[in-house]
Protein backbone atom coordinates (compact mmCIF):
# COMPACT_ATOMS: atom_id res chain seq x y z
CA UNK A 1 30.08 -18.73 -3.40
CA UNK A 2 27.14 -17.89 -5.25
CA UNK A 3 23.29 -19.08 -3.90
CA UNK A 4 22.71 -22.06 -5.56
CA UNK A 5 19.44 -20.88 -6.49
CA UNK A 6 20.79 -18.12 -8.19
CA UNK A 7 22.89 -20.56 -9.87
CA UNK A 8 19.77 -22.43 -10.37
CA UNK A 9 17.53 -19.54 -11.74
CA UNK A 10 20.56 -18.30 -13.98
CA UNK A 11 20.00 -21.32 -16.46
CA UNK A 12 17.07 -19.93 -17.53
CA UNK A 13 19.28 -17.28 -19.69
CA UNK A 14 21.56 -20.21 -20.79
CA UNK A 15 18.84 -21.25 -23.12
CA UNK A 16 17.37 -23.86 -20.22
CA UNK A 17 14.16 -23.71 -18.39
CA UNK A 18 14.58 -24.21 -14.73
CA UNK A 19 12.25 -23.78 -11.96
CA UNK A 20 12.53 -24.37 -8.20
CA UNK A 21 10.33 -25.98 -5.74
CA UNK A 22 9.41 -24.25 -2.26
CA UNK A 23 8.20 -26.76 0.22
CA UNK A 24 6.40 -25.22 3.32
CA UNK A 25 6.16 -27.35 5.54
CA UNK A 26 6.82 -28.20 9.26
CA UNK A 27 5.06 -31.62 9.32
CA UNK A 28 8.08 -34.25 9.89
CA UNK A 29 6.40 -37.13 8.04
CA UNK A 30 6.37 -34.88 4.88
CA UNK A 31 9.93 -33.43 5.68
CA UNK A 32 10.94 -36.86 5.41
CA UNK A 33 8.97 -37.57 2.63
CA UNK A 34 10.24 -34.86 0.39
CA UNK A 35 14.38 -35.79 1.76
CA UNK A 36 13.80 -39.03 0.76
CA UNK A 37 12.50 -37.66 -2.84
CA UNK A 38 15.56 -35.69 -3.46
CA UNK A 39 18.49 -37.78 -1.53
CA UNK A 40 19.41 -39.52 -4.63
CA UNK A 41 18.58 -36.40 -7.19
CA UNK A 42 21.50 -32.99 -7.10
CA UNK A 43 18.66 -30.50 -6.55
CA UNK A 44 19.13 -28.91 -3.26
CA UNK A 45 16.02 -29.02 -0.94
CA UNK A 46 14.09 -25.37 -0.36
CA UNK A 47 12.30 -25.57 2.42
CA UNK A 48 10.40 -22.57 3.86
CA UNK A 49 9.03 -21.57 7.10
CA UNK A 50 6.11 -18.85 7.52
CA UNK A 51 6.15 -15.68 9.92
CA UNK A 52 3.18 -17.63 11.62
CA UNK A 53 4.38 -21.00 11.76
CA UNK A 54 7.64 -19.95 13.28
CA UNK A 55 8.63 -16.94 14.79
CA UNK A 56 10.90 -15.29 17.91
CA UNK A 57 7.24 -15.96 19.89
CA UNK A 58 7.67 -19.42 18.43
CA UNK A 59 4.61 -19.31 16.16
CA UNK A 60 2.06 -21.99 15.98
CA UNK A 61 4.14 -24.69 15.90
CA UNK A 62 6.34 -23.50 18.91
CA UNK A 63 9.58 -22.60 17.03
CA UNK A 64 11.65 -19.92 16.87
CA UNK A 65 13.98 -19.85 13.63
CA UNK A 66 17.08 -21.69 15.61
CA UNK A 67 14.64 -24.72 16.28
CA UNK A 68 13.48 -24.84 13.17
CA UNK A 69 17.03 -24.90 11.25
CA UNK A 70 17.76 -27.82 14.28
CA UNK A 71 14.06 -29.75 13.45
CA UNK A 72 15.18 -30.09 10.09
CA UNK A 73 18.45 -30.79 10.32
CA UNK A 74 17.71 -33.60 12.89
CA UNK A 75 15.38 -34.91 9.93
CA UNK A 76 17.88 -34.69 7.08
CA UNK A 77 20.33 -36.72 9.64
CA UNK A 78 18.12 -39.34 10.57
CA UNK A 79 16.77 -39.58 6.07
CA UNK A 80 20.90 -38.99 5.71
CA UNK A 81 19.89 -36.05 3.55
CA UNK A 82 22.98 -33.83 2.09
CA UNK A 83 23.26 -30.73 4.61
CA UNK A 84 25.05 -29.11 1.74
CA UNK A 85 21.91 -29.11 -0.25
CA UNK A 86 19.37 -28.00 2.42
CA UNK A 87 18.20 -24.22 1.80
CA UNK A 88 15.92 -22.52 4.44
CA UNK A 89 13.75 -20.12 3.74
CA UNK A 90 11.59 -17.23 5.60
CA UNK A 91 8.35 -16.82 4.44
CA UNK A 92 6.15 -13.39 4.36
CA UNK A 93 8.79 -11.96 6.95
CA UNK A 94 7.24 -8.81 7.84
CA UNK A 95 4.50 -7.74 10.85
CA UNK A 96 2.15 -10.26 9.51
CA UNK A 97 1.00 -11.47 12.80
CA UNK A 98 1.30 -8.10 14.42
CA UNK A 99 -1.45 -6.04 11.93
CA UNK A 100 -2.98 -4.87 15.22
CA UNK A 101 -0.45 -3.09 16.54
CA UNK A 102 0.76 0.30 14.96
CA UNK A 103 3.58 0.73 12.61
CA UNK A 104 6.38 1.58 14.97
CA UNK A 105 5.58 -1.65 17.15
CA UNK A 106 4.84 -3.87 14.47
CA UNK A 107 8.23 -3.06 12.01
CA UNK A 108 10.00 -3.18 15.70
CA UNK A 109 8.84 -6.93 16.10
CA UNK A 110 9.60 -7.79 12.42
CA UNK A 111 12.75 -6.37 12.66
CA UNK A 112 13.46 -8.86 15.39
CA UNK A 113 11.61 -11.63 13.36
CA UNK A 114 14.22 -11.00 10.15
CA UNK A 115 17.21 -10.66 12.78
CA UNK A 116 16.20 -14.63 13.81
CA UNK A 117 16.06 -15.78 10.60
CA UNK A 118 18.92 -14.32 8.92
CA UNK A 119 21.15 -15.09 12.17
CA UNK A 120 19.70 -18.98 11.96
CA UNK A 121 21.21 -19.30 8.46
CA UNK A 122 18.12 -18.46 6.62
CA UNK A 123 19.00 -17.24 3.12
CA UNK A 124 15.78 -16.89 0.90
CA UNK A 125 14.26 -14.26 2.65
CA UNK A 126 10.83 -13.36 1.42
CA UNK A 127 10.22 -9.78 2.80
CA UNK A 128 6.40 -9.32 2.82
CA UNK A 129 5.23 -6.03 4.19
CA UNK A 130 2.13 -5.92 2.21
CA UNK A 131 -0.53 -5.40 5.32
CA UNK A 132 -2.18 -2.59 6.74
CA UNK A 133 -0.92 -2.15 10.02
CA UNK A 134 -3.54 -0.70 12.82
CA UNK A 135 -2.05 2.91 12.19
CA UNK A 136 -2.43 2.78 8.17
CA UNK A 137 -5.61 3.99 7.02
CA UNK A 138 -8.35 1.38 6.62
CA UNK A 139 -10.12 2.74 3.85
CA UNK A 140 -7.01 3.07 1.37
CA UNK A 141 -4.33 0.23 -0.30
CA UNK A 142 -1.25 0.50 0.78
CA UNK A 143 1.15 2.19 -1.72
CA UNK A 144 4.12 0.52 -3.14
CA UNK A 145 5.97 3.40 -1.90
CA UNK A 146 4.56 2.89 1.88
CA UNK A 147 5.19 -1.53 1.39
CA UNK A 148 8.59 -0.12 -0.17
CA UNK A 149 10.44 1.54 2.47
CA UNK A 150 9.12 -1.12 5.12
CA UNK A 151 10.83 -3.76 2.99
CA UNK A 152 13.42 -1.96 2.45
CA UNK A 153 14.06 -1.61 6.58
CA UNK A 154 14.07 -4.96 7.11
CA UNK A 155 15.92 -5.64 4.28
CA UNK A 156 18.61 -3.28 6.02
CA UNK A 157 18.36 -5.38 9.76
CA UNK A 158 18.73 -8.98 7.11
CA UNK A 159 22.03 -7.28 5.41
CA UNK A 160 23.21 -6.16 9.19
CA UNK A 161 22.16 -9.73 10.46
CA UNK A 162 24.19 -11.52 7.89
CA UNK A 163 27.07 -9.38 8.56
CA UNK A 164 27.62 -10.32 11.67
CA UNK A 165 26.77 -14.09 11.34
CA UNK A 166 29.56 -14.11 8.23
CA UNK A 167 32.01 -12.51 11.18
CA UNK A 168 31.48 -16.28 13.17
CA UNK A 169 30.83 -18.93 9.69
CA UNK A 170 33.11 -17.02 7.27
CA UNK A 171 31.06 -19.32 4.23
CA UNK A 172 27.71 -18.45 5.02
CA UNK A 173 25.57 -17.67 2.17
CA UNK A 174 24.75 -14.19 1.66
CA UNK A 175 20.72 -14.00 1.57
CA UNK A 176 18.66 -13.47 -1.46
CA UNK A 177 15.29 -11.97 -1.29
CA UNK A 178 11.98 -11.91 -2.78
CA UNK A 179 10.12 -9.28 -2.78
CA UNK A 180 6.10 -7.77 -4.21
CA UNK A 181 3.29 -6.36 -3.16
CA UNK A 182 0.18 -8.87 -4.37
CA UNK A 183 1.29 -11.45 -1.86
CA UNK A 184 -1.81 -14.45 -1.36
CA UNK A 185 -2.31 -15.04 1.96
CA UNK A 186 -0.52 -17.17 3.64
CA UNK A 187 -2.36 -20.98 3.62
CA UNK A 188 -4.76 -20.35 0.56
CA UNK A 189 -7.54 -17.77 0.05
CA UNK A 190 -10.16 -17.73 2.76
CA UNK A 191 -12.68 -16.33 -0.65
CA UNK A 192 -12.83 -18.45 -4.24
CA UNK A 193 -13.88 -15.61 -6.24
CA UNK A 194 -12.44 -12.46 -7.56
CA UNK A 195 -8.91 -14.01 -8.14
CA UNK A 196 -6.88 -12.03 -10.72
CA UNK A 197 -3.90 -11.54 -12.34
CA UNK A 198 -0.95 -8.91 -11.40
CA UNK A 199 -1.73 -5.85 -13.59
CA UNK A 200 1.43 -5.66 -15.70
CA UNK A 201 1.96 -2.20 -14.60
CA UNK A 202 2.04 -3.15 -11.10
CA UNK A 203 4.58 -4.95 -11.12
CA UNK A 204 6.92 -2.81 -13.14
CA UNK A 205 6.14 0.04 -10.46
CA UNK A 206 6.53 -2.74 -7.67
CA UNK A 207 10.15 -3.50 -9.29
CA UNK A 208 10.87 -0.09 -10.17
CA UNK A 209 10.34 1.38 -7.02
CA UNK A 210 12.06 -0.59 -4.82
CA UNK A 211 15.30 -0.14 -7.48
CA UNK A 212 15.31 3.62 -6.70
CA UNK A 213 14.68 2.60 -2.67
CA UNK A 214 17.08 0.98 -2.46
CA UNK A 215 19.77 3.06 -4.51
CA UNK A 216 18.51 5.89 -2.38
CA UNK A 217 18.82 4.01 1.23
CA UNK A 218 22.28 2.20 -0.48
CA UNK A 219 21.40 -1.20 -1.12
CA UNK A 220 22.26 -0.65 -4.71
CA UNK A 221 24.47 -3.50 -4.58
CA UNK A 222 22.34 -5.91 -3.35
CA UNK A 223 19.65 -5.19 -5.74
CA UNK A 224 21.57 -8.58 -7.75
CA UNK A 225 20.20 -10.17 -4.72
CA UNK A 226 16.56 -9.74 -5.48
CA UNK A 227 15.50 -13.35 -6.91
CA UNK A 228 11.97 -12.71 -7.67
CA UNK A 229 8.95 -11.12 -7.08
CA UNK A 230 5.75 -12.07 -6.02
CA UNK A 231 2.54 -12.15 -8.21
CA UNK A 232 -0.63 -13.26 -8.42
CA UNK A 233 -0.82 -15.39 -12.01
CA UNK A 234 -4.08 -16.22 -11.85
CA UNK A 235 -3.83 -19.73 -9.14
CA UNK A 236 -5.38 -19.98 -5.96
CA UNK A 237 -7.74 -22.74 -4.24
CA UNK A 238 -10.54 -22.84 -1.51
CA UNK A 239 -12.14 -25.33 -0.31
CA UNK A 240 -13.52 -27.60 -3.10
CA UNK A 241 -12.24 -25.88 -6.25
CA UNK A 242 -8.69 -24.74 -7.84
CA UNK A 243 -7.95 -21.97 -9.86
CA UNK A 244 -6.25 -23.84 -12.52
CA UNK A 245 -3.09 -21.33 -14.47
CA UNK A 246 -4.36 -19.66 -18.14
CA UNK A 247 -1.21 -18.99 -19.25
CA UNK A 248 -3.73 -16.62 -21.87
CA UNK A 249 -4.81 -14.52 -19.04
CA UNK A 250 -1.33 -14.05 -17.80
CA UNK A 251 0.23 -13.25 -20.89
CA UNK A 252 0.63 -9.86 -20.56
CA UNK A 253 2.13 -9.65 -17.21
CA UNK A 254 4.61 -12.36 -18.13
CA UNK A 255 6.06 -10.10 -21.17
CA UNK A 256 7.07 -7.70 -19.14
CA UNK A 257 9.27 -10.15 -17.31
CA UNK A 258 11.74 -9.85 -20.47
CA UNK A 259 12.37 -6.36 -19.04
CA UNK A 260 14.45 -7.28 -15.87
CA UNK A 261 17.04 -10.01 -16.87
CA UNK A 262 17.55 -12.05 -13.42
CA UNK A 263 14.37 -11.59 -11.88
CA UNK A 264 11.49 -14.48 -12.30
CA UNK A 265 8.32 -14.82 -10.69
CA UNK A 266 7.15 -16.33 -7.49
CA UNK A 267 4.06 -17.97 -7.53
CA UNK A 268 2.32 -18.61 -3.72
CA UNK A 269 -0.94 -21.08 -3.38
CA UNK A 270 0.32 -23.21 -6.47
CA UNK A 271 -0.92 -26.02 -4.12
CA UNK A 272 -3.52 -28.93 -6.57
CA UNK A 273 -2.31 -27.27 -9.65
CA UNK A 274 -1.91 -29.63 -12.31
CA UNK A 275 1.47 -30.93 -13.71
CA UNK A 276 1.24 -29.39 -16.84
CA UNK A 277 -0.13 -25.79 -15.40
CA UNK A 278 2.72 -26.40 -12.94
CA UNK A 279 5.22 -26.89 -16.13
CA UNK A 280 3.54 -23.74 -18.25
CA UNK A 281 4.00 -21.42 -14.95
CA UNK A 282 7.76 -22.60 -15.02
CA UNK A 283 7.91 -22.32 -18.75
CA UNK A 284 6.57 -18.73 -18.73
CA UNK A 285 8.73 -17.25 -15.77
CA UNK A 286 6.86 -18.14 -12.65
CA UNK A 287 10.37 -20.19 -11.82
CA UNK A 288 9.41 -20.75 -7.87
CA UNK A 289 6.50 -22.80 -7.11
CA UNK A 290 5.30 -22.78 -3.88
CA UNK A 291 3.72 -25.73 -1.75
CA UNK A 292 2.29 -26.07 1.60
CA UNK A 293 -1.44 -26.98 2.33
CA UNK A 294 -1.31 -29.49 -0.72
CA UNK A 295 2.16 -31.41 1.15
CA UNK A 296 -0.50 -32.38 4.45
CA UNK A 297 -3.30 -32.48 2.39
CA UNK A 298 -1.66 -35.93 0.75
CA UNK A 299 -0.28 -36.77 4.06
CA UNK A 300 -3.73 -36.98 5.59
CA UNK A 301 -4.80 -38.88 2.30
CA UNK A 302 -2.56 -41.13 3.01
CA UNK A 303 -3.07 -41.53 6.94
CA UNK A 304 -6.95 -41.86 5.97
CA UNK A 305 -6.81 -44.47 3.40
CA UNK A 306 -4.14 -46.31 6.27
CA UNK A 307 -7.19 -45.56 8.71
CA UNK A 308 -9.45 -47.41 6.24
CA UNK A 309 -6.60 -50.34 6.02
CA UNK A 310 -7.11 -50.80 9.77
CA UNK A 311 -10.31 -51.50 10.08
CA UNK A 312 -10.41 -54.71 8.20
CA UNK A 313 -6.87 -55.69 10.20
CA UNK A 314 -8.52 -54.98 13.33
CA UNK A 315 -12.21 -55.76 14.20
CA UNK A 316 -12.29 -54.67 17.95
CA UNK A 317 -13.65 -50.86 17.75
CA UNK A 318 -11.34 -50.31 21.24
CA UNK A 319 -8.25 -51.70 19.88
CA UNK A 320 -7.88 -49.56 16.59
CA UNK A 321 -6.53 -46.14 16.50
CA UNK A 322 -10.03 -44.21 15.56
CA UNK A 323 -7.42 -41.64 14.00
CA UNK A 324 -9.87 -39.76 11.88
CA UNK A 325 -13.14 -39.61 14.76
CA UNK A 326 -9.66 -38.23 17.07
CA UNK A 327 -8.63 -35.70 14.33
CA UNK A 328 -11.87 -34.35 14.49
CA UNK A 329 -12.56 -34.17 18.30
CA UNK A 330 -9.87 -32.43 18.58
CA UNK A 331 -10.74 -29.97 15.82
CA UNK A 332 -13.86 -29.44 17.45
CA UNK A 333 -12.32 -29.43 20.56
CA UNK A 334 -10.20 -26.23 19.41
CA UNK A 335 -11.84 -24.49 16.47
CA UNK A 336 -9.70 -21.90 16.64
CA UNK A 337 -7.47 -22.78 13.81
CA UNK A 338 -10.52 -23.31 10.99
CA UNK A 339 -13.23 -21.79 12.16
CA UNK A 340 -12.54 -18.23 10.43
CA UNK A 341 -11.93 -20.14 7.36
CA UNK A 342 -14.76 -22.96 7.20
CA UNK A 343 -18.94 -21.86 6.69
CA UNK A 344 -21.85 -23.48 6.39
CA UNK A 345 -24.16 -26.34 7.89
CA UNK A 346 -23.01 -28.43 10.10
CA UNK A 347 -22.74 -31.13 7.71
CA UNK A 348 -20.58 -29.54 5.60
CA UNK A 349 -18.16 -28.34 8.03
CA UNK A 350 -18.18 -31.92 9.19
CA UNK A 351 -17.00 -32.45 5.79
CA UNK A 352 -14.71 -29.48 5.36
CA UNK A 353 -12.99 -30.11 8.72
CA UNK A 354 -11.79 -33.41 6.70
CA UNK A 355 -11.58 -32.62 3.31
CA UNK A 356 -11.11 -28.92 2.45
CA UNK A 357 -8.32 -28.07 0.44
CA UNK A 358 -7.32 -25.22 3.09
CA UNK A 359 -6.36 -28.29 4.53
CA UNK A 360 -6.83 -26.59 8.37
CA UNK A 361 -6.94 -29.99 10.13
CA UNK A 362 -2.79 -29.81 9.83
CA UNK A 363 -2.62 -27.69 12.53
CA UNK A 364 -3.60 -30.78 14.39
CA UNK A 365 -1.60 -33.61 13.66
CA UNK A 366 0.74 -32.30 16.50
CA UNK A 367 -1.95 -32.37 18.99
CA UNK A 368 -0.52 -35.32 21.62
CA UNK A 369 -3.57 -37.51 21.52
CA UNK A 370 -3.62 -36.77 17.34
CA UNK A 371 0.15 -38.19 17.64
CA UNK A 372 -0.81 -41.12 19.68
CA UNK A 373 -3.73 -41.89 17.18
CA UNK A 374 -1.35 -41.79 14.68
CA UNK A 375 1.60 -43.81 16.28
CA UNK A 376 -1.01 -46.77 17.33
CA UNK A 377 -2.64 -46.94 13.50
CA UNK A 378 1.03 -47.43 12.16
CA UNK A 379 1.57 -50.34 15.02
CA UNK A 380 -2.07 -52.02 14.09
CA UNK A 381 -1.12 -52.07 10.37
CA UNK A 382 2.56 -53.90 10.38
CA UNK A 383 1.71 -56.47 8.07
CA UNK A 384 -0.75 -55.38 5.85
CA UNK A 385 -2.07 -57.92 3.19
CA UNK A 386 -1.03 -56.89 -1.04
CA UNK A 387 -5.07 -57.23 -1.96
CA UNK A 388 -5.83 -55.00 0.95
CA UNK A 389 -3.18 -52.54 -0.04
CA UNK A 390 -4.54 -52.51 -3.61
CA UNK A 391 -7.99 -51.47 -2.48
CA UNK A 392 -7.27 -48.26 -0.67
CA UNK A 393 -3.21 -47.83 -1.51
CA UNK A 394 -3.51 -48.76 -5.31
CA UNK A 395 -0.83 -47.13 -6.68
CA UNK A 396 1.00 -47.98 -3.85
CA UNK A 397 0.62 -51.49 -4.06
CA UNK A 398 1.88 -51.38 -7.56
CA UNK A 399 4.62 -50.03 -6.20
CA UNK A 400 5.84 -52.98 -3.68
CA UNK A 401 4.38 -55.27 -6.39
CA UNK A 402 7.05 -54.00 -8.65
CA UNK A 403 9.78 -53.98 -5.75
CA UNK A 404 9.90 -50.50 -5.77
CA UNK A 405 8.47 -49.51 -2.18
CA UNK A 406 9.17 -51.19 1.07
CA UNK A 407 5.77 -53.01 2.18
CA UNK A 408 6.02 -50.29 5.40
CA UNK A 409 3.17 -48.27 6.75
CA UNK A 410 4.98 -44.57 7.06
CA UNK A 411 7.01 -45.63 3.63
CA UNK A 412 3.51 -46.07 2.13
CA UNK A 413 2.43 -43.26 3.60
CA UNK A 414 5.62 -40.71 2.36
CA UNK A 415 4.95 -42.17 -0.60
CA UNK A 416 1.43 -40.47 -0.85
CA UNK A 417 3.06 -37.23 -0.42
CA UNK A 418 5.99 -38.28 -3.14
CA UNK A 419 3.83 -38.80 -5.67
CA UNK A 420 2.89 -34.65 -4.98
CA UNK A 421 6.41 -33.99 -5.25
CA UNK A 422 6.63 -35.67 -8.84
CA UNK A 423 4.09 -33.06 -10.40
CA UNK A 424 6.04 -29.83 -8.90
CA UNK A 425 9.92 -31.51 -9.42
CA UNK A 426 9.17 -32.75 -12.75
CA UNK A 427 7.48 -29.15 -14.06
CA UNK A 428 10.71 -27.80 -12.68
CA UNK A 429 13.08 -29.89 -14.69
CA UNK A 430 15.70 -28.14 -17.15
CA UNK A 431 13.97 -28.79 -20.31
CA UNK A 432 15.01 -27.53 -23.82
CA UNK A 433 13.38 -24.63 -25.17
C-alpha cells in the first residue's frame, strides 16, 4: 500500500496541484480543533511531533513517541476522527537536543530517538542532522557530506525499525522521509533579519549527495522514499513581523525542482503566512506547509477574547478565572521556556510574554493551575449573550447567527483555530493548472 502522501504528492505530475498540511502540535484543544476540520473532508490528518516536544526522555511535554501515537488517538476517538486517515510524523529527528554532547553520544541517542518513532508507527520521518555537535568544529558549517552520512545512519536504524515492526502489523506503512540541510529552527527564528533563500546549488548538492550516500551505504531503493526536502524559501516570523513568500526571490531555487521528478519542497515556519503566499508556495513546489506556533497562537486568541467575555458575565474579581494574569505568573514564575527568545524592557516583554508570534506562552497552557484557569473560564461563560459574542467573537457570532456553530465556549474557541486551518487547507487544494 502506497503512503497516502505519496499518493497525495504524486498528483502534482497528473497535471493537479496538491499540497499537504503539517500540523505540529501537542495542544489537545487544537488537536481537536483541526479533527473536527477534517472529519467530514477525505484528506488524511498529518500531524507531527518535534525531537523536543517528544522524545524517549519524554521531551517537554512528557511523551515518549508511544504516548504520543496513544494522546492522539484518544483524541481522534473521543472527535470520532477516521484512524485510517491519521498520519504521524517525527519532526527534526536527529541529536537536536543533545548538541552538547559529542558525535558518538549524540547519533547514539538519536538512533534511539528514530528507533521510538519508527517502532510507534511514525511514517514521515523528517531526519534533521543539520547541528554542530560539541565535537564538530565551531568555527566551520557543517558539510553536506558530514549532515549526509549522519542522516543516512539513522535513516539505516528507521529502515531496521520498520522491519521489525512490519514482522508484528504485516500493513504497516513503510516510512517516507524528508530530508535537507537549511532546516529553520524548530518554533520560529529567535533573529528577524538575515532570512534568505536556499541557494539553488545547495540544494542540488544537498539532493545529490545523499543519492550517491545512499547508493553507496545501499539504500538505493529507498531513495523513492525521499518525499521532500527542506528549504528555506524566503518565510520566517519573530516576534512582531512575518516574512511574507516572494515567489520572485525564490524563483530560481524553485526551477531546479523540475530536475528531480517526485521530490517537492518542505517549507518549516510557514506559521502567519498569508492565504495566497500559502497557495503560491504550494503552486511553486513548496507542497508541505508546516504549522505549529501559529495553531496556539489562535488558540490563546481565542481563550483571551473568552477571558474578555468573562468579565462582563462575571463582576466578582475572585470568582472569574483571571486566566491571562495566571498565564503570566506562571511564565514569570518559570522563564525558562522564553526567556532566551524574548529582549527588551520590561514592558515589552510584558507584552511579548502575551503576544509574540514565537508564541512561547504554549509551553504553559499545561501548567496545572494554567489548566484550572482555563477549565473555570469555560464553566463562568456557559451561556454567553449573541451581542456579547459579537463584540469580542465577531466572526464567531456570525457563525451561530447563521446556525453554523454550536453557541459552546471550547466550540467557539476550536473555531478560532479553524479559521487558521482554512488559509493552509484551502492553499493546499487540487486546483487546475
Amino acid at each position: 500500500m502506497e503512503h497516502p502522501l505519496r499518493t497525495i504528492l504524486s498528483h502534482r505530475h497528473t497535471g493537479l496541484i496538491k499540497g499537504i498540511t503539517s500540523l505540529c502540535s501537542a495542544n489537545a484543544l487544537v488537536l481537536e480543533a483541526c479533527m473536527d476540520y477534517l472529519k467530514d473532508k477525505q484528506s488524511p490528518l498529518l500531524i507531527e511531533a518535534t525531537a523536543n516536544q517528544v522524545n524517549q526522555d519524554g521531551g517537554y511535554t512528557g511523551m515518549r513517541p508511544a504516548d504520543f501515537r496513544a494522546f492522539v488517538t484518544d483524541i481522534a476517538q473521543k472527535t470520532g476522527f477516521p484512524l485510517n486517515r491519521l498520519v504521524l510524523g517525527g519532526d527534526h529527528l536527529g541529536p537536536l537536543t543533545w548538541i552538547k554532547l559529542p558525535e558518538a553520544e549524540a547519533m547514539a541517542k538519536a538512533e534511539v530517538l528514530v528507533e521510538a518513532f519508527v517502532s510507534a508507527g511514525f511514517t514521515k520521518i523528517h531526519l534533521d542532522t543539520s547541528m554542530r555537535l560539541s565535537s564538530d568544529d565551531p568555527t566551520q558549517p557543517l558539510s553536506t557530506q558530514t549532515i549526509a552520512r549522519r542522516g543516512i545512519r539513522l535513516m539505516k536504524i528507521a529502515e531496521n525499525a520498520y522491519a521489525k515492526l512490519k514482522q508484528d502489523q504485516p500493513d504497516a506503512l513503510e516510512p517516507v522521509y524528508i530530508v535537507g540541510s537549511e532546516v529553520p529552527i524548530p518554533g520560529g527564528a529567535q533573529e528577524e533579519e538575515g532570512i534568505s533563500v536556499t541557494k539553488p546549488e545547495d540544494f542540488i548538492n544537498t539532493v545529490e549527495v545523499y543519492q550517491s550516500m545512499m547508493k553507496q551505504e545501499g539504500l538505493a531503493s529507498v531513495w523513492p522514499r525521499i518525499l521532500g526536502v527542506v528549504v528555506q524559501p524566503g518565510v520566517e516570523f519573530g516576534d512582531s513581523s512575518v516574512h511574507i513568500y516572494d515567489r520572485k526571490a525564490a524563483q530560481d531555487l524553485i526551477q531546479t525542482l523540475s530536475k528531480y521528478p517526485g521530490i517537492v519542497f518542505e517549507g518549516h515556519s510557514t506559521d502567519y503566512q498569508t492565504e495566497a503566499s500559502l497557495s503560491q508556495m504550494v503552486e511553486d513546489g513548496i507542497a508541505i506547509l508546516k504549522v505549529g506556533p501559529a495553531l496556539t497562537f489562535a488558540l490563546r486568541e481565542g481563550l483571551f477574547a473568552l477571558s474578555h467575555i468573562e468579565d462582563h458575565m462575571i463582576e466578582d474579581p475572585s470568582h472569574q478565572s483571571n486566566f491571562i494574569q495566571v498565564l503570566d505568573d506562571a511564565m514569570i514564575e518559570d522563564p525558562s521556556n522564553w526567556k532566551k527568545h524574548y529582549h527588551g524592557t520590561e514592558e515589552q516583554l510584558r507584552f511579548k510574554r502575551k503576544f509574540s508570534y514565537s508564541d512561547r506562552c504554549r509551553y504553559y497552557l499545561p501548567v496545572p493551575k494554567v489548566e484550572k484557569a482555563i477549565d473555570q473560564l469555560f464553566a463562568n461563560t456557559l451561556d454567553i449573550p449573541i451581542s456579547l459574542l459579537s463584540q469580542f467573537m465577531p466572526i464567531q457570532a456570525k457563525k451561530v447567527r447563521s446556525g453554523l456553530l454550536e453557541l459552546e465556549t471550547h466550540a467557539l474557541v476550536k473555531d478560532w483555530v479553524k479559521e487558521l486551518l482554512n488559509d493552509y487547507f484551502n492553499a493546499c487544494e487540487t486546483k487546475p493548472e
